[in-house]
Protein backbone atom coordinates (compact mmCIF):
# COMPACT_ATOMS: atom_id res chain seq x y z
CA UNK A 1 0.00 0.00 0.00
CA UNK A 2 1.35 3.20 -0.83
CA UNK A 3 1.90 5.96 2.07
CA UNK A 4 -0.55 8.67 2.17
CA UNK A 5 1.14 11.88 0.43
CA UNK A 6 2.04 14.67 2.59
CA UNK A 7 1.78 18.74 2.80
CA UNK A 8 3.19 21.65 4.64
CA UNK A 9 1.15 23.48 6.23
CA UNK A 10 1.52 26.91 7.93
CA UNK A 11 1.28 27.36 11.97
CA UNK A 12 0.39 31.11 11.25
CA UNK A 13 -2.10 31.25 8.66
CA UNK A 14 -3.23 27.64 7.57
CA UNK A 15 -2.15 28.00 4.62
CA UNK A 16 -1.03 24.94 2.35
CA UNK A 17 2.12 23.96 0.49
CA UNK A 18 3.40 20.85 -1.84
CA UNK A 19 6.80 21.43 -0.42
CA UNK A 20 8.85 22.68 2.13
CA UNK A 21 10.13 26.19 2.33
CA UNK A 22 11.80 28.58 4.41
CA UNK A 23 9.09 31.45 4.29
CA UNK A 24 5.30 31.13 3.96
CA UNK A 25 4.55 32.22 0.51
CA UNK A 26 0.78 33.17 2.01
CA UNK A 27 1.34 35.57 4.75
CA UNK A 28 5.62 35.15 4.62
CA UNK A 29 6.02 34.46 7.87
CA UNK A 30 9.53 31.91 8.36
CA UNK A 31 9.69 28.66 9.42
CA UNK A 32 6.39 27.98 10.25
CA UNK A 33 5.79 25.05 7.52
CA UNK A 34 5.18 21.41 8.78
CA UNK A 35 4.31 18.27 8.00
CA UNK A 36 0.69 17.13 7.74
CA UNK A 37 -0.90 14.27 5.82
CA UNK A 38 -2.50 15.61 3.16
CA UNK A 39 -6.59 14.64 2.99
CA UNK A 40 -7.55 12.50 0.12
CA UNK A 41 -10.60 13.62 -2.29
CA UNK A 42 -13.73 11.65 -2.29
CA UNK A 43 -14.10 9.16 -5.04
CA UNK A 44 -17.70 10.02 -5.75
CA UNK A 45 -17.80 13.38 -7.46
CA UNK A 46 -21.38 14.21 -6.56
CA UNK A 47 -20.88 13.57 -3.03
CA UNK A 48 -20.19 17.07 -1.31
CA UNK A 49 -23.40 17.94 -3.23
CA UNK A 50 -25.37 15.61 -1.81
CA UNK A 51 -24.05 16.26 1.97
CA UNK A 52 -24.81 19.74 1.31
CA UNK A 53 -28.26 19.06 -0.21
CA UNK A 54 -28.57 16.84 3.26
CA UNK A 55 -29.36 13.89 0.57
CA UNK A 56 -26.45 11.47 2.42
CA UNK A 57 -25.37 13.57 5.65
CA UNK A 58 -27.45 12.69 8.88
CA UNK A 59 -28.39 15.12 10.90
CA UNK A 60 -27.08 15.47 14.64
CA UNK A 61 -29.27 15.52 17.45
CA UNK A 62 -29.97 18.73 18.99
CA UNK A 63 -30.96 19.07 22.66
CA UNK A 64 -31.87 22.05 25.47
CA UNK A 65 -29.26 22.31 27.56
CA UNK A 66 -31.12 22.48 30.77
CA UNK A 67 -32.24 18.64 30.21
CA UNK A 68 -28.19 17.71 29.94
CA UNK A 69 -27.81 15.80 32.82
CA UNK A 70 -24.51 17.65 34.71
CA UNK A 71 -22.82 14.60 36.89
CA UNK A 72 -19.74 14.93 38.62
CA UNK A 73 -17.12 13.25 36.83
CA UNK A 74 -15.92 9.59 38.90
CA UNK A 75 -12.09 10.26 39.83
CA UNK A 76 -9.47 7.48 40.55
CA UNK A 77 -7.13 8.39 43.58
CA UNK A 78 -3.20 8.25 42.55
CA UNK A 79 -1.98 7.20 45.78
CA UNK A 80 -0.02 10.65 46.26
CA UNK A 81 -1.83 13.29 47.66
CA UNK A 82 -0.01 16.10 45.88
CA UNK A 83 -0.31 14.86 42.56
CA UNK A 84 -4.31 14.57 43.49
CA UNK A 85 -4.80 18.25 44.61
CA UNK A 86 -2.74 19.17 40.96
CA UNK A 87 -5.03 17.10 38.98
CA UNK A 88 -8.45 18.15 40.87
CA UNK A 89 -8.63 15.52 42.95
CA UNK A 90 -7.40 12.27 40.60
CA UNK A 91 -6.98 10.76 37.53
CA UNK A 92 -10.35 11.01 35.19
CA UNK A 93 -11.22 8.38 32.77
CA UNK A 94 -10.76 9.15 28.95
CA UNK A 95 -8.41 12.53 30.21
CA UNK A 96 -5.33 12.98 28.18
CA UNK A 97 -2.66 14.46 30.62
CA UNK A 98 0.06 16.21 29.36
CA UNK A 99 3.25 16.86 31.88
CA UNK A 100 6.22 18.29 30.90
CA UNK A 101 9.94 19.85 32.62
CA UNK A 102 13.13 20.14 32.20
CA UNK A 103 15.39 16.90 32.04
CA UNK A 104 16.40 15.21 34.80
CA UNK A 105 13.06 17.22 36.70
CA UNK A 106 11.90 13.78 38.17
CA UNK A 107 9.11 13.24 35.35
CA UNK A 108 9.84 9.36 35.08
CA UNK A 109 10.23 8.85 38.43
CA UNK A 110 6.63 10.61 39.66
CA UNK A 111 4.99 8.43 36.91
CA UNK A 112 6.64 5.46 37.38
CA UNK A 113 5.78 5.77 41.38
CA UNK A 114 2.03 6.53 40.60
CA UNK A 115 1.93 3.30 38.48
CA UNK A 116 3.11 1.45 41.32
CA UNK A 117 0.67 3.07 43.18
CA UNK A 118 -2.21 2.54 41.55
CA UNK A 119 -1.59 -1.02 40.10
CA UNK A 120 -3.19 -2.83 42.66
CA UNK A 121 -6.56 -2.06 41.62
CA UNK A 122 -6.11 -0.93 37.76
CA UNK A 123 -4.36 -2.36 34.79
CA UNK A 124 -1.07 0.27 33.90
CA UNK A 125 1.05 0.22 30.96
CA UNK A 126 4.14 2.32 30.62
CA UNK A 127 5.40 2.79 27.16
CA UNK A 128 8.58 3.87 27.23
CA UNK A 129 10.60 5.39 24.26
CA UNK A 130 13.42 6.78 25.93
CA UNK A 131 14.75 3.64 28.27
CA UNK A 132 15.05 0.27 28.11
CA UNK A 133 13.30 -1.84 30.35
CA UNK A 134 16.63 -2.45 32.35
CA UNK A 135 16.94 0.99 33.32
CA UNK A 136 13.21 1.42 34.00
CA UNK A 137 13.78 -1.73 35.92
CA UNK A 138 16.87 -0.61 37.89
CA UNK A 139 15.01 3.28 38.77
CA UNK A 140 11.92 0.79 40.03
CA UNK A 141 14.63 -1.05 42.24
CA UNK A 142 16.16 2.18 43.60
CA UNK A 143 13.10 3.39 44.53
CA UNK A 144 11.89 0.16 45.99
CA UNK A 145 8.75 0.34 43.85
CA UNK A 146 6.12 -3.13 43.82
CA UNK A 147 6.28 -3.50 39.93
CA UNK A 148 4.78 -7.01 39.91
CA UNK A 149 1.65 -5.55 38.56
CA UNK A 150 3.10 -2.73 36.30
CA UNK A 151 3.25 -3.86 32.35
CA UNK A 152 6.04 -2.56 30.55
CA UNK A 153 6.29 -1.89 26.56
CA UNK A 154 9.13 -0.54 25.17
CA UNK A 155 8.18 1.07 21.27
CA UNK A 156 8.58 4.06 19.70
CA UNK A 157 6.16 2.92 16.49
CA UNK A 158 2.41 4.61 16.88
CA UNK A 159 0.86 1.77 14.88
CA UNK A 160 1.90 -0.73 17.66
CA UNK A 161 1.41 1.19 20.56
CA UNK A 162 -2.03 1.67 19.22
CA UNK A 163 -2.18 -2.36 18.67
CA UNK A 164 -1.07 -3.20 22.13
CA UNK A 165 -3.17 -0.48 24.20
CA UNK A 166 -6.68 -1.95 22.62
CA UNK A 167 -4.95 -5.87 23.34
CA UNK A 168 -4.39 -4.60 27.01
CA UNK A 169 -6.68 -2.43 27.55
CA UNK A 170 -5.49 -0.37 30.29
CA UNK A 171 -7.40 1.72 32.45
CA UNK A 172 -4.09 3.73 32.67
CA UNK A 173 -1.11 4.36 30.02
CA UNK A 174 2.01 6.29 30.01
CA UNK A 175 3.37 7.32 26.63
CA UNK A 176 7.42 8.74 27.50
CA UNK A 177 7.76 10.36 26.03
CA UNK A 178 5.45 11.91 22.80
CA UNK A 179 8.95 13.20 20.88
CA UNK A 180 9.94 9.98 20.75
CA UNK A 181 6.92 8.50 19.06
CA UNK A 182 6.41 7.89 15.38
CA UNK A 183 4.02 7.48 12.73
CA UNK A 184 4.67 5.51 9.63
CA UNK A 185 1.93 7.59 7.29
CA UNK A 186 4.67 10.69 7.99
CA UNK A 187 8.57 10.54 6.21
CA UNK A 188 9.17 13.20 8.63
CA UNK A 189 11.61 12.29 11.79
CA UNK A 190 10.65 11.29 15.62
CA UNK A 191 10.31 14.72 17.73
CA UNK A 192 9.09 16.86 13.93
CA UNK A 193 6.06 19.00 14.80
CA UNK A 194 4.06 16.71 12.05
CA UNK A 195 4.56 13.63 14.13
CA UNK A 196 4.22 14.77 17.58
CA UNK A 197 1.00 16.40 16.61
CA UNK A 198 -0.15 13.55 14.51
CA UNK A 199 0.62 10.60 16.90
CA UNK A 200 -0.58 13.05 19.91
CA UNK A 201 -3.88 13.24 17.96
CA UNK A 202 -4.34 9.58 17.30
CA UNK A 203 -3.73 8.45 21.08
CA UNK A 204 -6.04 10.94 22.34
CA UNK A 205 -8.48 10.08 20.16
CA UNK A 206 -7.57 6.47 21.19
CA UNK A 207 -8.55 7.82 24.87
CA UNK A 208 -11.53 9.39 24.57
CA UNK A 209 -12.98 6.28 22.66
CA UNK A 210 -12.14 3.50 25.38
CA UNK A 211 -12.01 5.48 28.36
CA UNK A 212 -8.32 4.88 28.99
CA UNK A 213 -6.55 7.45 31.08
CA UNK A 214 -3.21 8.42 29.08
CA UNK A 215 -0.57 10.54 30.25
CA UNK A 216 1.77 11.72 27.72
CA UNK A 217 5.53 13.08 28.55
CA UNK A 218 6.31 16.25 26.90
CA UNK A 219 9.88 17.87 26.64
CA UNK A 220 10.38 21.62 26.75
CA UNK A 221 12.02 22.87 23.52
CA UNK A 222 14.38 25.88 23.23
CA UNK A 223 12.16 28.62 23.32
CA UNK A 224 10.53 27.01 26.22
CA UNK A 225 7.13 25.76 25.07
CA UNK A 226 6.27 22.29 25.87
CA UNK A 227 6.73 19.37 23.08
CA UNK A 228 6.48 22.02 20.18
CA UNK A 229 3.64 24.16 18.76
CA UNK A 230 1.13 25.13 21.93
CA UNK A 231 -1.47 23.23 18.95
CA UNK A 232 -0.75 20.04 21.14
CA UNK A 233 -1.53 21.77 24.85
CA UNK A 234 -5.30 22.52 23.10
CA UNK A 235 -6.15 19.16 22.45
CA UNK A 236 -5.16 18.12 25.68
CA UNK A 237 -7.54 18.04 28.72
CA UNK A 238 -4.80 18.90 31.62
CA UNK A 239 -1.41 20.60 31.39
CA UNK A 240 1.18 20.23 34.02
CA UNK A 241 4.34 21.53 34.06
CA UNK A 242 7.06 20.27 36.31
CA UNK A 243 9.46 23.07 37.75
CA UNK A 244 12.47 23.51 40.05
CA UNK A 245 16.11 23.78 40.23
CA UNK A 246 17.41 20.91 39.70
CA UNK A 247 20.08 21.31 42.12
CA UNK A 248 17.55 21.88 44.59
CA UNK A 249 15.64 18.86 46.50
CA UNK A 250 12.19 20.63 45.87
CA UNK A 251 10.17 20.22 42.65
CA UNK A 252 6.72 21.67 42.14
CA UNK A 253 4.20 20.83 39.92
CA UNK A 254 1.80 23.38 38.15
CA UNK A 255 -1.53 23.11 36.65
CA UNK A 256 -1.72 25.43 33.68
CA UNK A 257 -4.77 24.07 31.91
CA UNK A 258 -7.47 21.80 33.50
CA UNK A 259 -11.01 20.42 32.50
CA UNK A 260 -11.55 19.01 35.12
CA UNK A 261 -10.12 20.49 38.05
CA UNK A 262 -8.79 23.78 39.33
CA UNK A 263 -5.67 25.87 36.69
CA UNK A 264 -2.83 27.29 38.39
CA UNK A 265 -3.28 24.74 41.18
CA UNK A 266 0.57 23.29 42.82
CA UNK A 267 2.02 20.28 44.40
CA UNK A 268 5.18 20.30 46.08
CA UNK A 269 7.55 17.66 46.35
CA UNK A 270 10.96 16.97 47.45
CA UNK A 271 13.43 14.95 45.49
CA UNK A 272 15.50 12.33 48.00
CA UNK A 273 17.10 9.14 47.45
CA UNK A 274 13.49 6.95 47.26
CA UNK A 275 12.33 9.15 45.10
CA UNK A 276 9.60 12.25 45.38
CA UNK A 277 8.14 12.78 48.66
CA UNK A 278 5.19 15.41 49.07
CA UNK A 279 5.71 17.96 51.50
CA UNK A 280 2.57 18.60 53.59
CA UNK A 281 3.73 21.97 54.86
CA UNK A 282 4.63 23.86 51.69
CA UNK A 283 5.25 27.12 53.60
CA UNK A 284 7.71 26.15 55.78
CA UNK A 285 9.94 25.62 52.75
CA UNK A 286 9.64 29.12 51.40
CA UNK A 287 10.17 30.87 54.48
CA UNK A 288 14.17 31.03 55.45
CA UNK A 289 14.62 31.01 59.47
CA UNK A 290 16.18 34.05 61.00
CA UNK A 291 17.25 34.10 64.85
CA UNK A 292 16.62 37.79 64.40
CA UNK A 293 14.82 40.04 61.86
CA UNK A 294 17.17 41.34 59.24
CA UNK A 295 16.26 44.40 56.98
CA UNK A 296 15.18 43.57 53.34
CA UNK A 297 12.90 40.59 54.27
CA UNK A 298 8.69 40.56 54.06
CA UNK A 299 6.42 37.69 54.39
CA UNK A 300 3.57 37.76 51.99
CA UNK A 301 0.69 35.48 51.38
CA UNK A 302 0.33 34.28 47.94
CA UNK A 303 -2.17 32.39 46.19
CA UNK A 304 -1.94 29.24 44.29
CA UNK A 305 -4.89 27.30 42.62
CA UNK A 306 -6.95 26.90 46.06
CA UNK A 307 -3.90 26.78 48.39
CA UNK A 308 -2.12 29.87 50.08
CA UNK A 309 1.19 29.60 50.19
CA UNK A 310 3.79 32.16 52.57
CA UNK A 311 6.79 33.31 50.84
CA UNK A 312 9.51 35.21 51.92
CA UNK A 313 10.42 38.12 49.62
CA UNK A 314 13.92 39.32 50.22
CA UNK A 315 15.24 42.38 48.87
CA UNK A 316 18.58 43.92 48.67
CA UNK A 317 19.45 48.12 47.68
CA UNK A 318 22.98 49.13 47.55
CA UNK A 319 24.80 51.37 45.73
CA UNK A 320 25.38 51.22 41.98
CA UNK A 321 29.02 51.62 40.58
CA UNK A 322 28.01 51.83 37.19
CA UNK A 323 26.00 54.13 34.63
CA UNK A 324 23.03 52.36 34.68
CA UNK A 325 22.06 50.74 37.73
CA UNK A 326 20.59 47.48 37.58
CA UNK A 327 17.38 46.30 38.12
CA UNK A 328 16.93 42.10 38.66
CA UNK A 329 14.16 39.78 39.87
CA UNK A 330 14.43 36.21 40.26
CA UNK A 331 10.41 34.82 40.67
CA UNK A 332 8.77 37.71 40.25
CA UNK A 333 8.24 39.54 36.77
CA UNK A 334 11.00 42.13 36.30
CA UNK A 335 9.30 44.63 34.43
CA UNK A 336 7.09 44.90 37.44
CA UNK A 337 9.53 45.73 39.72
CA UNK A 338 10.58 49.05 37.60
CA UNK A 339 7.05 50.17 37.91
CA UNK A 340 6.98 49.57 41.48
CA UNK A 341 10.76 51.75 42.03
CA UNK A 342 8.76 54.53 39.72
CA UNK A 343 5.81 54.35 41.87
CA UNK A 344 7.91 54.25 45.46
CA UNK A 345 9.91 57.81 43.90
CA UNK A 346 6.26 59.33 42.79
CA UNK A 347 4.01 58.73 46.00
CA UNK A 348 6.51 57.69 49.05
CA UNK A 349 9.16 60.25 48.13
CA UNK A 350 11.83 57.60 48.57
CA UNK A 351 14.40 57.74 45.17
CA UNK A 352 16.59 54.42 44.35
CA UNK A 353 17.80 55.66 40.86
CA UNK A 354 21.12 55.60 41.61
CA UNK A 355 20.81 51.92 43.55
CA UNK A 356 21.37 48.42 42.67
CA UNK A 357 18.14 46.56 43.41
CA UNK A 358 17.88 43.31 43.75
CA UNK A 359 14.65 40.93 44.71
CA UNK A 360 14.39 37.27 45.46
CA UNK A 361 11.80 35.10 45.99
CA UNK A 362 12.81 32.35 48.50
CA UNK A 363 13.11 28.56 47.51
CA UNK A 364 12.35 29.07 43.68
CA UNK A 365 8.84 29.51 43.25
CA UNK A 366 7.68 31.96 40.82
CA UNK A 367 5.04 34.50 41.58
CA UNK A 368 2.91 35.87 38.93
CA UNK A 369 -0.28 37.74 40.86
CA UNK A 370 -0.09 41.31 41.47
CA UNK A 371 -0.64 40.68 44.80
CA UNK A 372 3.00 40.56 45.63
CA UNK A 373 3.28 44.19 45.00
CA UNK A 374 3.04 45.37 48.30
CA UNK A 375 5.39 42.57 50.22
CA UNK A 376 8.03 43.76 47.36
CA UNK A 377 7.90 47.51 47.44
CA UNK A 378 8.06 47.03 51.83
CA UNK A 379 11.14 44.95 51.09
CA UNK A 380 12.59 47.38 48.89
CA UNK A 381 12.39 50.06 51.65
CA UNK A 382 13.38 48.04 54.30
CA UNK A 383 16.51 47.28 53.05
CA UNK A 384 17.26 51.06 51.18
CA UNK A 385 16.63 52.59 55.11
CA UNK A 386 18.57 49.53 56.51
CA UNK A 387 15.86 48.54 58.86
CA UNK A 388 13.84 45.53 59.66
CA UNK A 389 10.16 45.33 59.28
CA UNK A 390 8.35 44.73 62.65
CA UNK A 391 8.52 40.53 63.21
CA UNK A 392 5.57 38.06 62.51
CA UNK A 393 4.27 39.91 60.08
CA UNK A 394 2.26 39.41 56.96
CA UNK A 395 1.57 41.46 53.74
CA UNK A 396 -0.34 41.08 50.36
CA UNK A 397 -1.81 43.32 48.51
CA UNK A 398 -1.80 45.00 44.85
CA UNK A 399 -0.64 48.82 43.88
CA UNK A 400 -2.06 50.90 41.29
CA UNK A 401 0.16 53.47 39.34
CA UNK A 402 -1.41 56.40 41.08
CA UNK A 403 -0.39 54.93 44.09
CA UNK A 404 -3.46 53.02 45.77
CA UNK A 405 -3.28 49.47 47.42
CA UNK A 406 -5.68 47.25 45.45
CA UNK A 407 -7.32 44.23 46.77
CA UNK A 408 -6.88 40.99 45.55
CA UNK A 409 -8.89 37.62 45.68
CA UNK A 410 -9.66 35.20 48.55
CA UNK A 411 -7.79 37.07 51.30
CA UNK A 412 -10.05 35.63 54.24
CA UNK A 413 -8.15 32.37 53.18
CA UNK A 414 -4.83 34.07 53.12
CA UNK A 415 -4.81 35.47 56.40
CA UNK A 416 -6.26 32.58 57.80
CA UNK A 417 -3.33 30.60 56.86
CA UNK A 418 -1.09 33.25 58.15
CA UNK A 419 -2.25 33.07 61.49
CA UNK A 420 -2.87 29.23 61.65
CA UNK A 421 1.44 29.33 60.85
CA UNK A 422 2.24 31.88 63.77
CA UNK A 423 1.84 35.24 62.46
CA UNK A 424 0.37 38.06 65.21
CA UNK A 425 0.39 41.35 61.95
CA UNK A 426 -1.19 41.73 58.61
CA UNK A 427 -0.64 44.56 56.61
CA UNK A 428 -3.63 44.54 53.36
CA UNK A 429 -5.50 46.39 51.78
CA UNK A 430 -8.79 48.22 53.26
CA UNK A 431 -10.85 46.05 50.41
CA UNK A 432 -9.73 42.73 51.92
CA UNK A 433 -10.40 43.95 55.75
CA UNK A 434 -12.18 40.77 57.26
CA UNK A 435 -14.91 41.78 58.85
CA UNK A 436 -14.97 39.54 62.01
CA UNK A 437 -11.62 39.43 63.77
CA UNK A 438 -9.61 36.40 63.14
CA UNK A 439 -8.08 35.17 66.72
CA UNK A 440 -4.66 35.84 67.38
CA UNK A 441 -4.46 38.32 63.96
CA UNK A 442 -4.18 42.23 64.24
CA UNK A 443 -4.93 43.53 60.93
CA UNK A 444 -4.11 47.21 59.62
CA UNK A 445 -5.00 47.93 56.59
CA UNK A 446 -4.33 51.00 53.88
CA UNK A 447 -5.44 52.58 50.81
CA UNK A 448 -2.27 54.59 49.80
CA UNK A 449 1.84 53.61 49.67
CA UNK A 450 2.51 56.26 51.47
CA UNK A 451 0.44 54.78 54.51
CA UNK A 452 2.05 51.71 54.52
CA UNK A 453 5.86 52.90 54.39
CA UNK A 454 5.19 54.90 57.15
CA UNK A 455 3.46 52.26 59.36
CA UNK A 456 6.89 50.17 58.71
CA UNK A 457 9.11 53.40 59.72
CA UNK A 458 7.29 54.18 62.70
């Protein structure tokens, strides 16, 4: 049988090509042509008529609705409670999971321990395209993992992947990883866009037809999206990216798209010797212990998915020996921090253009909300006057450019947490003021910059 012929098609505009070339000749953008199998014409000549016409094409059943029966969706438990709160509360049959991380993150191992896990009371298959089953065999061994139930394929070929998952029907598969996969119907090589979206396509559709959960093992390319074209993270249900240094024991894991459970949502693990062990007490990690209070360091309350989380912000201002001063933020967004410099000269009165500044966020996590403005800019002044904010206290809170402190979601959780870890001080915003008194919690709260530099002065 002859293979199917092939096109190039463009990731910007759709549009279609007989060959490949540098530049799009439809809207020239560059190197955006790949590999698709091209669709073959119908051999009756009248037939698009006819489906138009609605002579051949049935029509599909249209419904209200308010009679769609709305059931919660069964989950199945992955034996690691972390990995559980990421994914919404467990795996989901028919979901396609995508998880991807740097090498050497600890994306094998998690799997490979879940399988364990759960093999007691579900059929598992790991397909591995990376390893051979020695080494798979010898990380199971190090990690004194009970394998007995755990079926192991090692293929790289979609066709018989595809052939052994509906012989073995698994209730759960592991495909690691999806750059290693290939189609035959495609000339182009293992990893190409073409193949990783075609064989990606034909598992999930694999998936949602016989209910088999199937996690697939993305790599992160260069420009740091996760196995190629983002095309691959839409037909996906759930998204999870693994981060952390990996010289550093702790790894967390990040839900950036999910179906069926909450986005942005974390698990944190720590990396040891029998593999990844989940870490009950996230906070603790991200605060750094001081026998006294040094100048430059706030405590802020950040929130993750549906789980506050306390992170010490450190920052350090000293005195620039150069023409241009520099400006650089490890876990928080940079550009952020000049605004927040511009609006500490505009409405405090307090000028760091000729400083060095510096700002940390302790134990590698990465911040995006806003509502990290406030803990920052407190920071900033603590260590430009050299003086340490008052102990056991808190801060969140967002800032506006003409100087107002913004509320920002769920802060009844936030300072709940605060106080259930120790702390006796909040400093938010007059928006998120509770308005019964949480126990052992004094709360002052501002509107304006200016109010909250000079509560940490005085």
């Amino acid at each position: 049988m002859a293979k199917p012929k092939t096109q190039y098609t463009c990731t910007e505009c759709g549009g279609l090509s007989p060959k490949w070339q540098g530049q799009c000749p439809h809207c020239n953008a560059w190197n955006t042509l790949v590999e698709t199998v091209a669709e073959t014409a119908s051999q009756n000549r009248f037939s698009q008529h006819q489906t138009l016409a609605g002579v051949s094409a049935e029509r599909g059943k249209v419904q209200s609705l308010a009679k769609v029966r709305a059931e919660d969706v069964p989950r199945k438990p992955t034996g690691i409670g972390e990995f559980d709160r990421v994914l919404g509360g467990g795996l989901v049959e028919g979901a396609v999971i995508l998880i991807g991380g740097d090498p050497g993150i600890g994306k094998s191992t998690l799997l490979l321990q879940t399988l364990s896990a759960i093999s007691g009371g579900a059929s598992v298959l790991y397909v591995s395209g990376e390893e051979s089953p020695q080494q798979i065999a010898l990380r199971a061994k190090r990690l004194t993992l009970d394998t007995h139930d755990v079926k192991l394929l090692a293929e790289i070929e979609l066709e018989k992947i595809l052939a052994t998952l509906a012989e073995e029907k698994p209730q759960v598969a592991v495909i690691d990883s999806i750059q290693t996969v290939y189609s035959a119907q495609l000339t182009s090589a293992p990893g190409s866009v073409a193949q990783v979206r075609e064989c990606a396509a034909h598992l999930t559709r694999y998936a949602k037809s016989s209910g088999t959960t199937l996690v697939l093992v993305g790599h992160v390319t260069k420009e740091g999206a996760l196995a190629g074209p983002r095309v691959l993270e839409h037909m996906v249900d759930t998204v999870l990216y693994f981060e952390g240094d990996t010289h550093s024991s702790f790894r967390l894991i990040r839900a950036i798209k999910n179906r069926f459970g909450a986005v942005n949502e974390i698990g944190v693990f720590a990396m040891t010797e029998k593999g990844l062990k989940e870490v009950t007490n996230p906070s603790a990690i991200f605060l750094s212990q001081h026998d006294n209070n040094v100048a430059g360091s706030c405590v802020m309350v950040t929130q993750e998915g549906t789980r506050p989380l306390l992170v010490e912000i450190q920052a350090l201002v000293d005195d620039s020996h150069g023409m241009n001063p520099k400006r650089l933020s490890v876990g928080l967004e940079q550009n952020r921090l000049a605004m927040l410099l511009a609006i500490l000269h505009r409405h405090a009165g307090l000028a760091v253009f000729d400083q060095d500044v510096f700002i940390n966020a302790v134990g590698g996590v990465r911040i995006d909300e806003p509502g990290a403005d406030l803990a920052v800019l407190l920071a900033i002044v603590s260590s430009f006057k050299n003086k340490p904010l008052p102990g056991k206290h808190v801060v969140f809170g967002e800032i506006g450019l003409a100087g107002e402190v913004r509320p920002v979601q769920r802060g009844q959780e936030r300072l709940r947490e605060a106080a259930k870890l120790g702390f006796t001080h909040a400093i938010v915003p007059k928006a998120n003021k509770p308005k019964q008194k949480i126990e052992g919690l004094e709360i002052f709260a501002v509107e304006r910059v200016e109010q909250a530099v000079e509560y940490c002065k005085s």
